[in-house]
Protein backbone atom coordinates (compact mmCIF):
# COMPACT_ATOMS: atom_id res chain seq x y z
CA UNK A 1 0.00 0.00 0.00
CA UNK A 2 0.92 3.21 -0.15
CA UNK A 3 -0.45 6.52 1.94
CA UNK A 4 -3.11 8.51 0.39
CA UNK A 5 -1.46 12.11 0.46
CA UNK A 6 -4.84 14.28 -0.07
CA UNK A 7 -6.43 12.43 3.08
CA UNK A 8 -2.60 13.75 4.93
CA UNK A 9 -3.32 17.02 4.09
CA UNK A 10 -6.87 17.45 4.70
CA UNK A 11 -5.82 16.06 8.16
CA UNK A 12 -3.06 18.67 8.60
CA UNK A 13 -5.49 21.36 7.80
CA UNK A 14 -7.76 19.87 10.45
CA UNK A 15 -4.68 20.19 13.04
CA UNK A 16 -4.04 23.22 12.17
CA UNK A 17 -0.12 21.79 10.57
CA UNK A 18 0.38 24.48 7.96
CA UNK A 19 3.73 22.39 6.26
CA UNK A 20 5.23 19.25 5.96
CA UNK A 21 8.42 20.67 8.03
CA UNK A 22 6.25 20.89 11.31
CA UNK A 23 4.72 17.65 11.13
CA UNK A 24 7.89 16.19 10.62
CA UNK A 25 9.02 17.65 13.80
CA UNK A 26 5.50 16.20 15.54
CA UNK A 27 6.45 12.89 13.94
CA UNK A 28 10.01 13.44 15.15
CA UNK A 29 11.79 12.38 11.75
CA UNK A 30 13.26 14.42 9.49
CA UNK A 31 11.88 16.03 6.36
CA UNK A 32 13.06 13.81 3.81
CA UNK A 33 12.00 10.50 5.96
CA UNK A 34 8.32 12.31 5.96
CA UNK A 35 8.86 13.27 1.88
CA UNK A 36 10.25 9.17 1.32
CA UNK A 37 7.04 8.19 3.46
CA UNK A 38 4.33 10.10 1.14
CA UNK A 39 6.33 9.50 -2.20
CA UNK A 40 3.85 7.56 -4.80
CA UNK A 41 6.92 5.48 -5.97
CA UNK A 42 7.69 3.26 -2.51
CA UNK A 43 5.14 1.92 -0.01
CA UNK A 44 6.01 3.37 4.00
CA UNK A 45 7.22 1.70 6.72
CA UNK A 46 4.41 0.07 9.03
CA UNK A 47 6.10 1.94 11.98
CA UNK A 48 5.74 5.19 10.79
CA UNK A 49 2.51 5.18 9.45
CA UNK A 50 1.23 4.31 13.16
CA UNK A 51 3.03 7.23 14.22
CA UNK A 52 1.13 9.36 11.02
CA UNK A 53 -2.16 7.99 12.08
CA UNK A 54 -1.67 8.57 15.62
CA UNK A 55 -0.66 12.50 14.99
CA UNK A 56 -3.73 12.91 12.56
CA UNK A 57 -6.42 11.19 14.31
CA UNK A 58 -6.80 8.93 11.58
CA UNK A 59 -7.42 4.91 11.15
CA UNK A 60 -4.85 2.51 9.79
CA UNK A 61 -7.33 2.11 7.23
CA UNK A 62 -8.65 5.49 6.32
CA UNK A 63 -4.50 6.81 5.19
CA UNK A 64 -3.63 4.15 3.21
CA UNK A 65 -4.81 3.43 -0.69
CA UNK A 66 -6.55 0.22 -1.70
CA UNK A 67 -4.12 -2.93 -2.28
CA UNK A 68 -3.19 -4.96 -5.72
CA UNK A 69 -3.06 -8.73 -6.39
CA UNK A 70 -0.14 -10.17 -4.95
CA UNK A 71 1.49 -11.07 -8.33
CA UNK A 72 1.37 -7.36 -9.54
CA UNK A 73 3.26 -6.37 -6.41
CA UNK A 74 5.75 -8.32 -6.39
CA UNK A 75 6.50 -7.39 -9.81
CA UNK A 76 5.96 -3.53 -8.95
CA UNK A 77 8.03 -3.49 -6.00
CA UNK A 78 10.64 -5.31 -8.52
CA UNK A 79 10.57 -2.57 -10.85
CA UNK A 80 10.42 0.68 -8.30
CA UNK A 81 12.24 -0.34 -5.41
CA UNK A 82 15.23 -0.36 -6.61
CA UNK A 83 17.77 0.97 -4.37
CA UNK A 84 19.18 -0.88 -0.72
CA UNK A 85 17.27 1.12 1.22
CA UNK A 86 14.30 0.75 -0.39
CA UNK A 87 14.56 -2.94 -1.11
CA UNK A 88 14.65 -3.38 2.86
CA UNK A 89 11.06 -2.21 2.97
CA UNK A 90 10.00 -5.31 1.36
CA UNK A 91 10.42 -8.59 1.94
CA UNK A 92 7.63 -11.89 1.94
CA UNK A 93 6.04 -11.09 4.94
CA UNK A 94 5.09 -7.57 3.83
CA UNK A 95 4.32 -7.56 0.76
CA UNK A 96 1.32 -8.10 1.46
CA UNK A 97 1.08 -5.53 3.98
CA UNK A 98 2.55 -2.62 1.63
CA UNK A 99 1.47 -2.23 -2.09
CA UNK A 100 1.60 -0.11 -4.74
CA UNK A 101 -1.31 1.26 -6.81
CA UNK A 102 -0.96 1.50 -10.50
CA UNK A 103 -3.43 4.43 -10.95
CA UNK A 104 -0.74 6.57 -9.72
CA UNK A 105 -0.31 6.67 -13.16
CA UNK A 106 -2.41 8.74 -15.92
CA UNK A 107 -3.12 7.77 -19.27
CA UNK A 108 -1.37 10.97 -21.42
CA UNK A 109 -1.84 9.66 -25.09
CA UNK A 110 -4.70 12.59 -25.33
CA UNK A 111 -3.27 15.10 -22.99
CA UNK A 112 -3.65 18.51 -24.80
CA UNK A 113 -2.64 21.84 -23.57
CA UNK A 114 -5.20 24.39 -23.05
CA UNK A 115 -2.88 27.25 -23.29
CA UNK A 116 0.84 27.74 -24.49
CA UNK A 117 3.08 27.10 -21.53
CA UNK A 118 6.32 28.24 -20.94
CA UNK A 119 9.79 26.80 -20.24
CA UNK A 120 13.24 27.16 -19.58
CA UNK A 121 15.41 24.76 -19.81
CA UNK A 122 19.11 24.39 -18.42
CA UNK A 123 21.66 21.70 -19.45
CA UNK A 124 19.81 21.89 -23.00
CA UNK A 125 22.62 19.76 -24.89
CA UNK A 126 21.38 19.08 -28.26
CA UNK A 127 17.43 19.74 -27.20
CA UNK A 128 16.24 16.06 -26.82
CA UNK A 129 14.38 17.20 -23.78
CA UNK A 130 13.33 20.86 -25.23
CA UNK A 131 12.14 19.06 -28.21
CA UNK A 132 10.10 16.56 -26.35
CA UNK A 133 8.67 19.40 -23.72
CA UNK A 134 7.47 21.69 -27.25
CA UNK A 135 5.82 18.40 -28.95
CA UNK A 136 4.08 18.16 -25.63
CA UNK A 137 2.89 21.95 -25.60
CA UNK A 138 5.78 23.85 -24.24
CA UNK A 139 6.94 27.19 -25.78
CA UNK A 140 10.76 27.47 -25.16
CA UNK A 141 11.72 30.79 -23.35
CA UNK A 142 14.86 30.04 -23.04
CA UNK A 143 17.63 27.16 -23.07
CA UNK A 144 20.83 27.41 -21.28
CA UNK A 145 24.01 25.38 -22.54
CA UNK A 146 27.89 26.02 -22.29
CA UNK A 147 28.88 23.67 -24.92
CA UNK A 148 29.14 26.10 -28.25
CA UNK A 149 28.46 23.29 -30.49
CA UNK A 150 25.44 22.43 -28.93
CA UNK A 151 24.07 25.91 -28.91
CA UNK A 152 24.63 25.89 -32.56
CA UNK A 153 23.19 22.49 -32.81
CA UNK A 154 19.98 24.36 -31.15
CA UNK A 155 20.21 27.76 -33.09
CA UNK A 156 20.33 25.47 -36.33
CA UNK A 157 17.18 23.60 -35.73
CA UNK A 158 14.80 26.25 -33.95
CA UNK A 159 16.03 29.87 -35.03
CA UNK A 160 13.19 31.36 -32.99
CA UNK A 161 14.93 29.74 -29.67
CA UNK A 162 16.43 32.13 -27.14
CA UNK A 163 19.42 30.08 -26.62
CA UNK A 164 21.76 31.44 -24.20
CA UNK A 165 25.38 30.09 -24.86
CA UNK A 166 27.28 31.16 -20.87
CA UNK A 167 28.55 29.23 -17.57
CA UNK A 168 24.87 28.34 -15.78
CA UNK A 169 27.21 29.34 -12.60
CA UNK A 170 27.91 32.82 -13.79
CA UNK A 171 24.12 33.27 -15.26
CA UNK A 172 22.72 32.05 -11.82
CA UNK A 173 25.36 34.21 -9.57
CA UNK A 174 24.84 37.33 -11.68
CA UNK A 175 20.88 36.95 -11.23
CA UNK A 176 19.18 35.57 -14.05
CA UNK A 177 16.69 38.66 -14.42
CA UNK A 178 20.36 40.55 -15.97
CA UNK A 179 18.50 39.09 -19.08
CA UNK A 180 16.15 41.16 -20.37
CA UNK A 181 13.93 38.30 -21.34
CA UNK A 182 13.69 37.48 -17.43
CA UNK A 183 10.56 39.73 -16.41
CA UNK A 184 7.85 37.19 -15.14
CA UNK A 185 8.96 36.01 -11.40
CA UNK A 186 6.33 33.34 -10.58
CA UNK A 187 5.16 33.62 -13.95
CA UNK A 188 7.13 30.94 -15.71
CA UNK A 189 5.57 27.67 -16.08
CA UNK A 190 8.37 25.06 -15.94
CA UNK A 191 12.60 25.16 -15.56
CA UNK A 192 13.49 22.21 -16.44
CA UNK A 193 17.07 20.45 -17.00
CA UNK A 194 19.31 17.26 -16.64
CA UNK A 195 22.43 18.63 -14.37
CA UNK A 196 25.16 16.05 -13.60
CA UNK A 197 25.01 13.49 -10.75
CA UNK A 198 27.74 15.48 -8.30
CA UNK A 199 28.43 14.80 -4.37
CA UNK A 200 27.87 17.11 -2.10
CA UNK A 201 30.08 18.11 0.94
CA UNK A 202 28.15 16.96 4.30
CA UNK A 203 29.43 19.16 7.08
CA UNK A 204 25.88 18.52 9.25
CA UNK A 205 24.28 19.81 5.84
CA UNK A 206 23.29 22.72 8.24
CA UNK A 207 23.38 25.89 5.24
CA UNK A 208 20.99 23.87 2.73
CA UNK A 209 21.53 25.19 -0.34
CA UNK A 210 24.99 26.52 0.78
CA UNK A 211 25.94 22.91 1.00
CA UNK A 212 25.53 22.08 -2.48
CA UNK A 213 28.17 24.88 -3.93
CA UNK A 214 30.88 23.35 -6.20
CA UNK A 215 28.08 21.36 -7.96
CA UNK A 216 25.89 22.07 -11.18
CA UNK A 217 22.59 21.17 -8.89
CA UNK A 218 23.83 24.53 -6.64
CA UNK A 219 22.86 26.81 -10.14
CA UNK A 220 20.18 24.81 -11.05
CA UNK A 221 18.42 24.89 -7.59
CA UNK A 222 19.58 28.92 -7.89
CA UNK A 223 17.57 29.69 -10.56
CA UNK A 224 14.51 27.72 -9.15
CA UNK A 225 14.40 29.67 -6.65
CA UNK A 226 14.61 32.69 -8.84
CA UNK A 227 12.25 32.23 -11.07
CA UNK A 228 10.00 30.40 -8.91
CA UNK A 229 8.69 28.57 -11.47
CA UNK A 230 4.55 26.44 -11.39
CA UNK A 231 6.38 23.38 -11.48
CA UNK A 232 10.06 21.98 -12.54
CA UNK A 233 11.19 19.03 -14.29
CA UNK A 234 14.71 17.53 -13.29
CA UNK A 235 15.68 14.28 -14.97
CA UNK A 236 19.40 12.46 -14.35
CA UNK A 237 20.36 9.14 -14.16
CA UNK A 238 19.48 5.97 -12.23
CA UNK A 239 22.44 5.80 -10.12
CA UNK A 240 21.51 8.69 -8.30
CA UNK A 241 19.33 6.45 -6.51
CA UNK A 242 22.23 5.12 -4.78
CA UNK A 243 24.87 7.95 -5.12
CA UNK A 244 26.79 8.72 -2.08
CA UNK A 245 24.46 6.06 -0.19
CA UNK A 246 21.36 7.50 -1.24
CA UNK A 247 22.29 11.24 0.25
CA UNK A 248 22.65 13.15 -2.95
CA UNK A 249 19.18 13.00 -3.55
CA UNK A 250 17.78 13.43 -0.21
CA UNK A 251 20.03 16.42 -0.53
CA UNK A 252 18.32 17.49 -3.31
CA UNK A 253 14.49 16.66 -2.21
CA UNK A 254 15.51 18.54 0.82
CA UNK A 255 16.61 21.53 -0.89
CA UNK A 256 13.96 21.82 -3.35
CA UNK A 257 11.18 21.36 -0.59
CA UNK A 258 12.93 24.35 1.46
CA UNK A 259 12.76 26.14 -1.96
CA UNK A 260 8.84 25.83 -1.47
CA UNK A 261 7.95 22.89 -3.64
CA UNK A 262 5.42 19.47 -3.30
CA UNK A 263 8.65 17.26 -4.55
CA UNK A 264 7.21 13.38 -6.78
CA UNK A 265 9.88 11.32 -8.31
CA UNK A 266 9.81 8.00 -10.14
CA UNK A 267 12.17 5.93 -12.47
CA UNK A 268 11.07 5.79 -15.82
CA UNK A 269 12.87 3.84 -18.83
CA UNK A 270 12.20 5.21 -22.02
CA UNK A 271 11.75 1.82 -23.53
CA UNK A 272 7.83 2.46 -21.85
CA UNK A 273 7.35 5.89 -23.74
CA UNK A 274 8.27 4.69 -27.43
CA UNK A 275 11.78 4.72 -27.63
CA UNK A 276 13.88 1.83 -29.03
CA UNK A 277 15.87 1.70 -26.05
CA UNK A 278 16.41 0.76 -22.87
CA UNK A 279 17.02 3.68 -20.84
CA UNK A 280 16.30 4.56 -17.51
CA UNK A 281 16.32 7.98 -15.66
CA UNK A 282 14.94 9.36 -12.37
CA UNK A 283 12.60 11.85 -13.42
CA UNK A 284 12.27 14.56 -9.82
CA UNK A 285 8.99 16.69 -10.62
CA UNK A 286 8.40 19.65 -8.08
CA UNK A 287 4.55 21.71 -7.77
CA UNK A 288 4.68 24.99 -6.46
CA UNK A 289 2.89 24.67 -2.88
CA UNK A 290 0.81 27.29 -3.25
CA UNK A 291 -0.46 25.59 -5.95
CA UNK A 292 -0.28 22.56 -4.89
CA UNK A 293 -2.55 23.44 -1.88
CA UNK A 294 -5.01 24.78 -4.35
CA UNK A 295 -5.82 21.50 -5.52
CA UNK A 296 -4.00 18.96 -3.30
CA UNK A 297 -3.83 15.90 -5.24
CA UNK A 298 -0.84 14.58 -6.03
CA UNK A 299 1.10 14.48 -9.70
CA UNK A 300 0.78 11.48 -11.49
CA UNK A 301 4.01 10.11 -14.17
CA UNK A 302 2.66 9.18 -17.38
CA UNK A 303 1.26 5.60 -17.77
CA UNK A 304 3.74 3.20 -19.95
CA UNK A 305 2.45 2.98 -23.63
CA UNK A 306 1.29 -0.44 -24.64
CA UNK A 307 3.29 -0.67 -27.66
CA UNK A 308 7.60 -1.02 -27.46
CA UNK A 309 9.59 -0.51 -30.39
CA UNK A 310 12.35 -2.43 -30.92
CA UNK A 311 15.42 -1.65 -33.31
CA UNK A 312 13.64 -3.13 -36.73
CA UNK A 313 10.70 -0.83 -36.49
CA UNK A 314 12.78 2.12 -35.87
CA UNK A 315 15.85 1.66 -38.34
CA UNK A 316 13.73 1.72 -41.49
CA UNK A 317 15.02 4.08 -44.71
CA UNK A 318 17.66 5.62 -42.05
CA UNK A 319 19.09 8.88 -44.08
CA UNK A 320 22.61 7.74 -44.93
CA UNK A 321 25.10 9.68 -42.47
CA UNK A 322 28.68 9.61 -41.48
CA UNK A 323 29.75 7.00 -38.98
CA UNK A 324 32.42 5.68 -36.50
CA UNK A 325 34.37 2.37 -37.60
CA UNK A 326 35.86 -0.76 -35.68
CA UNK A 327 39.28 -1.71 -36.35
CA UNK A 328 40.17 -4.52 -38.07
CA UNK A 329 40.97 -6.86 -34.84
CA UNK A 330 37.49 -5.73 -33.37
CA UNK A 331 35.67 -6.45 -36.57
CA UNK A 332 37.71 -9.38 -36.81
CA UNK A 333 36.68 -10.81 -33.28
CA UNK A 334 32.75 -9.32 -33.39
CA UNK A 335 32.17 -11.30 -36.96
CA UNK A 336 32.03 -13.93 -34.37
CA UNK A 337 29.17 -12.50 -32.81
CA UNK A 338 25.73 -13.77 -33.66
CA UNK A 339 22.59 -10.72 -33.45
CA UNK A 340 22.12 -10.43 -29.56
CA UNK A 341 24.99 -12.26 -28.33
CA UNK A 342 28.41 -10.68 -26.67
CA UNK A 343 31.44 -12.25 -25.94
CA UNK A 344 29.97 -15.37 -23.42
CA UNK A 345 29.19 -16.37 -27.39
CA UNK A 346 33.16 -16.10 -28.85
CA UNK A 347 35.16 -19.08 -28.96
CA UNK A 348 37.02 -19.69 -25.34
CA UNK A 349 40.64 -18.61 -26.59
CA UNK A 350 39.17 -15.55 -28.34
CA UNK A 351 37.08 -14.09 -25.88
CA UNK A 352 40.46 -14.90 -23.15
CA UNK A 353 42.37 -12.89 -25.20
CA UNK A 354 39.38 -9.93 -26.28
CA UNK A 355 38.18 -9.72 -22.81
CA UNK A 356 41.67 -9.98 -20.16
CA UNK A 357 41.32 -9.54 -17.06
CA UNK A 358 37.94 -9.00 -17.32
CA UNK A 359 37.25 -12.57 -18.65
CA UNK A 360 37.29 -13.80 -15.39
CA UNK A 361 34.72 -11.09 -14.15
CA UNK A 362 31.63 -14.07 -15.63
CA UNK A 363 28.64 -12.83 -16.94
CA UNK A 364 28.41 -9.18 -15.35
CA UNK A 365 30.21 -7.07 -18.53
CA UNK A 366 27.83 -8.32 -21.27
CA UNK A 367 28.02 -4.92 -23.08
CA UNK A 368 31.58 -6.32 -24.22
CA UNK A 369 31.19 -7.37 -27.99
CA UNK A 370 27.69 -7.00 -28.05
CA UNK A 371 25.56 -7.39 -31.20
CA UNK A 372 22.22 -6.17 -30.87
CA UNK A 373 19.51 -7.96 -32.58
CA UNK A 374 16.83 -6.33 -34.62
CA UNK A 375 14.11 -8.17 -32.32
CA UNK A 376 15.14 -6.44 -29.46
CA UNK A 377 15.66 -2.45 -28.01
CA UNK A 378 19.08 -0.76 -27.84
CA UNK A 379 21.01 -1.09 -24.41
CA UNK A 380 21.58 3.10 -23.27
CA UNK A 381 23.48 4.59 -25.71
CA UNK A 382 26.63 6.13 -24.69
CA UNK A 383 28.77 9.32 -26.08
CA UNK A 384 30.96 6.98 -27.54
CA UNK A 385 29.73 3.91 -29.91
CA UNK A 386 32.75 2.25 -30.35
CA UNK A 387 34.26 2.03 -26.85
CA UNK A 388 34.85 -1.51 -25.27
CA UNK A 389 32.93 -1.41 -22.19
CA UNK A 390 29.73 -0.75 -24.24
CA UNK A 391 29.68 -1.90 -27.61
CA UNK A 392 26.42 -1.61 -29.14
CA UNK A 393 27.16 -3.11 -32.60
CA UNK A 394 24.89 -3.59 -35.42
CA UNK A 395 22.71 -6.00 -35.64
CA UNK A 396 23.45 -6.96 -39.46
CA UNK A 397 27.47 -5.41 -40.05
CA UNK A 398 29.87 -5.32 -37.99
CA UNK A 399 30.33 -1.37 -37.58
CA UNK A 400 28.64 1.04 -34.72
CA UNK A 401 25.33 2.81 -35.83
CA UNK A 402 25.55 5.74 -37.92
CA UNK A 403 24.90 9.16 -36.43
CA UNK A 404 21.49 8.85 -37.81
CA UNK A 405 20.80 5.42 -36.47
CA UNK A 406 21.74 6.90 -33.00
CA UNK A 407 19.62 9.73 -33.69
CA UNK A 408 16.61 7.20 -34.79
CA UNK A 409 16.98 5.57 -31.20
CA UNK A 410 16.90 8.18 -29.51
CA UNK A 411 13.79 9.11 -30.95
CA UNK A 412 15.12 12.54 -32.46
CA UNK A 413 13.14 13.12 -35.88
CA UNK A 414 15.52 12.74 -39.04
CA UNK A 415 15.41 16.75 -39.89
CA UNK A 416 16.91 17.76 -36.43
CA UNK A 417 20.32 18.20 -37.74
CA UNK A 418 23.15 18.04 -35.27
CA UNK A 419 26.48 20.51 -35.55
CA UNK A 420 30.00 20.09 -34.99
CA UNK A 421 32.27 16.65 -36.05
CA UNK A 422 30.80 12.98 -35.65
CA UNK A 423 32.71 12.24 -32.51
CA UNK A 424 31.00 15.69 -31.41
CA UNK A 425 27.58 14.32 -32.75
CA UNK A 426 27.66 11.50 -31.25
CA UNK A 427 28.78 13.06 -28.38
CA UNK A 428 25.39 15.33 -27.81
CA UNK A 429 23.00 11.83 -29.15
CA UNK A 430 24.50 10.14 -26.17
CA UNK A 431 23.95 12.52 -23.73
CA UNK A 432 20.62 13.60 -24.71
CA UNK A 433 17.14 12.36 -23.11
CA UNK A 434 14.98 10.63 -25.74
CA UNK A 435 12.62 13.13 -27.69
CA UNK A 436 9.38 10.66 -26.53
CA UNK A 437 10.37 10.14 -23.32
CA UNK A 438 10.74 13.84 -22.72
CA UNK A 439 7.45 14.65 -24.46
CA UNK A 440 5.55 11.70 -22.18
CA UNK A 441 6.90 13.65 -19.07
CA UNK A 442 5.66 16.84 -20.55
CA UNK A 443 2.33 15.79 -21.14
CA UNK A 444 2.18 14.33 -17.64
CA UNK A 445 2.95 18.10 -16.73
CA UNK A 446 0.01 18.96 -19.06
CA UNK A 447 -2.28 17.25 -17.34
CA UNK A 448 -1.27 19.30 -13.94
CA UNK A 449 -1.25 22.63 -15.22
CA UNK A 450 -4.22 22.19 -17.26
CA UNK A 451 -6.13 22.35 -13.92
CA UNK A 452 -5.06 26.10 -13.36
């Protein structure tokens, strides 16, 4: 099960609890145990929700949401707890107890916007995520980038972009209303952006934001709090589930709760969304509380589409492009390869002497002289096609997929046109987030604002 958040806060109103913070304190845990506790992606500890009932007045019965056949929670709790901490929450004798509930989700095949909404968007690489946020209804306001080539990647492909080529330290330190295109404090719809996965120094974590300087979250989490944004869209990758033992993002829940927003985040793999790939991210959406307390119902991640492409329906009549090569002892040693095999599937001497030291590692480095087959997704493209670790060969010849093919899989359409050399193309492909899985998120984002 998991708590039913709208029955929380009509309870808190009732008590006279005017945030989160001070019922924390009454509950005597800290915020981010409280935020963990009411998340939609992981059920609560039995413990604490006694303690939650107790403080509210409210039955066992009457906080938590109805349960799920056992088979669809175990495979649920499979697929979202997936992180230490969180897998100790489960375990055959509660599973039962604790289970998730799949209408969390909404359906956003439909979702239209009723008005133009407005974004800026940080870390904008080569625009996967812009892209995806304007096919879902977003008018770009501005995007922020540093690298030069990828700002001319964006100026070539939307002219009518404001994209701002600086240092997101220097724009957020300097204030970002310097820019005359800054006028609308609390007007802006969404920030959004992908910054790196960066530790932060723990010295009691006492100075909140403070704490984070030194990082490209510290910026980002600057301009939130500039702009003040309705809501804000922060995607990175899955290993910031367990990064630093789980304390960069609790960091980072922390700090954008103190910035005043409802925090919901979820791991979604763009496989689910209609991308030819498996790729997952931890998508962090925040609401605005005064917003949020307008309608007090929680956000909801877009529903996974029935349908999953796999490399044969999206490879069709790929425009020819430029490409990266093997060399001729890789080619050599992958013509050995059959589609969807790796190196378990090379001769004994040859994979000894492909793999080295790693040969005796067993099965955990498949991604070494892999082969993908037509019949199944791309594993997560990288910024490099041709390196060792990850070798995402073709399924038919033995050569890396064209910068086209990349683009394909990562769901960018073939006239988005990508500056700068091929290592630099592939470079901004690889680092992108897939145009549909960007434009899913935005619709579930849609379907929130629409209600204003």
């Amino acid at each position: 099960m998991i708590i039913d958040k709208e029955i929380v806060l009509s309870a808190m109103k009732q008590k006279n609890i005017k945030t989160q913070t001070e019922l924390a304190e009454r509950l005597q845990m800290s915020k981010s145990q409280l935020s963990q506790m009411l998340s939609e992606g992981f059920s609560p500890l039995k413990t604490n929700v006694v303690k939650l009932t107790n403080e509210l007045g409210l039955s066992y019965a009457e906080i938590l949401k109805e349960e799920l056949s056992d088979t669809m929670t175990t495979t649920i709790v499979k697929k979202h707890a997936t992180n230490n901490k969180q897998l100790e929450l489960f375990n055959d004798d509660s599973l039962d107890r604790f289970k998730y509930k799949l209408d969390e989700f909404i359906d956003i095949q439909n979702t239209t916007p009723k008005r133009d909404y407005t974004l800026v968007e940080t870390f904008a690489g080569a625009g996967g995520l812009s892209l995806g946020l304007e096919k879902a209804g977003f008018n770009s306001v501005a995007d922020i980038e540093i690298d030069s080539t990828a700002c001319s990647t964006l100026k070539l492909n939307r002219p009518n972009w404001n994209v701002i080529e600086g240092d997101i330290n220097t724009i957020a330190q300097n204030g970002i209303f310097n820019h005359d295109q800054f006028t609308f404090r609390g007007e802006l719809d969404v920030l959004s952006g992908g910054y790196p996965c960066q530790s932060f120094s723990y010295a009691g974590l006492r100075q909140g934001l403070n704490d984070t300087r030194g990082t490209l979250f510290h910026p980002y989490s600057q301009l939130l709090v500039q702009l003040q944004p309705k809501m804000f869209i922060a995607e990175n990758v899955k290993g910031l589930l367990n990064h630093d033992n789980g304390r960069t993002l609790e960091t980072m829940i922390e700090i954008f709760e103190d910035s005043g927003y409802q925090v919901f985040w979820n791991i979604l793999n763009a496989w689910n969304y209609g991308v030819a790939q498996k790729r997952e991210r931890i998508v962090i959406i925040g609401i605005r509380n005064d917003l949020f307390e307008q309608q007090q119902y929680s956000f909801k991640f877009p529903k996974e589409y029935t349908y999953q492409p796999v490399l044969r329906d999206v490879l069709k009549d790929v425009p020819k492009s430029e490409g990266a090569s093997y060399p001729a002892s890789k080619i050599e040693v992958l013509n050995l390869v059959p589609p969807g095999g790796c190196w378990v599937n090379l001769p004994e001497n040859v994979a000894k002497s492909y793999m080295g030291a790693s040969y005796h590692s067993g099965g955990g480095r498949r991604g070494m002289a892999r082969r993908l087959s037509w019949n199944e997704p791309s594993l997560t493209l990288t910024t490099s096609p041709a390196q060792k670790q990850t070798e995402r060969c073709h399924p038919d010849e033995t050569r890396p997929f064209t910068v086209r093919e990349y683009a394909r899989i990562q769901s960018f359409p073939d006239d988005w046109e990508f500056a700068g050399s091929t290592n630099n193309q592939y470079k901004q492909i690889g680092n992108a987030v897939p145009v549909n899985l960007a434009e899913a998120i935005g619709k579930s984002v849609v379907n929130y604002l629409n209600q204003f």
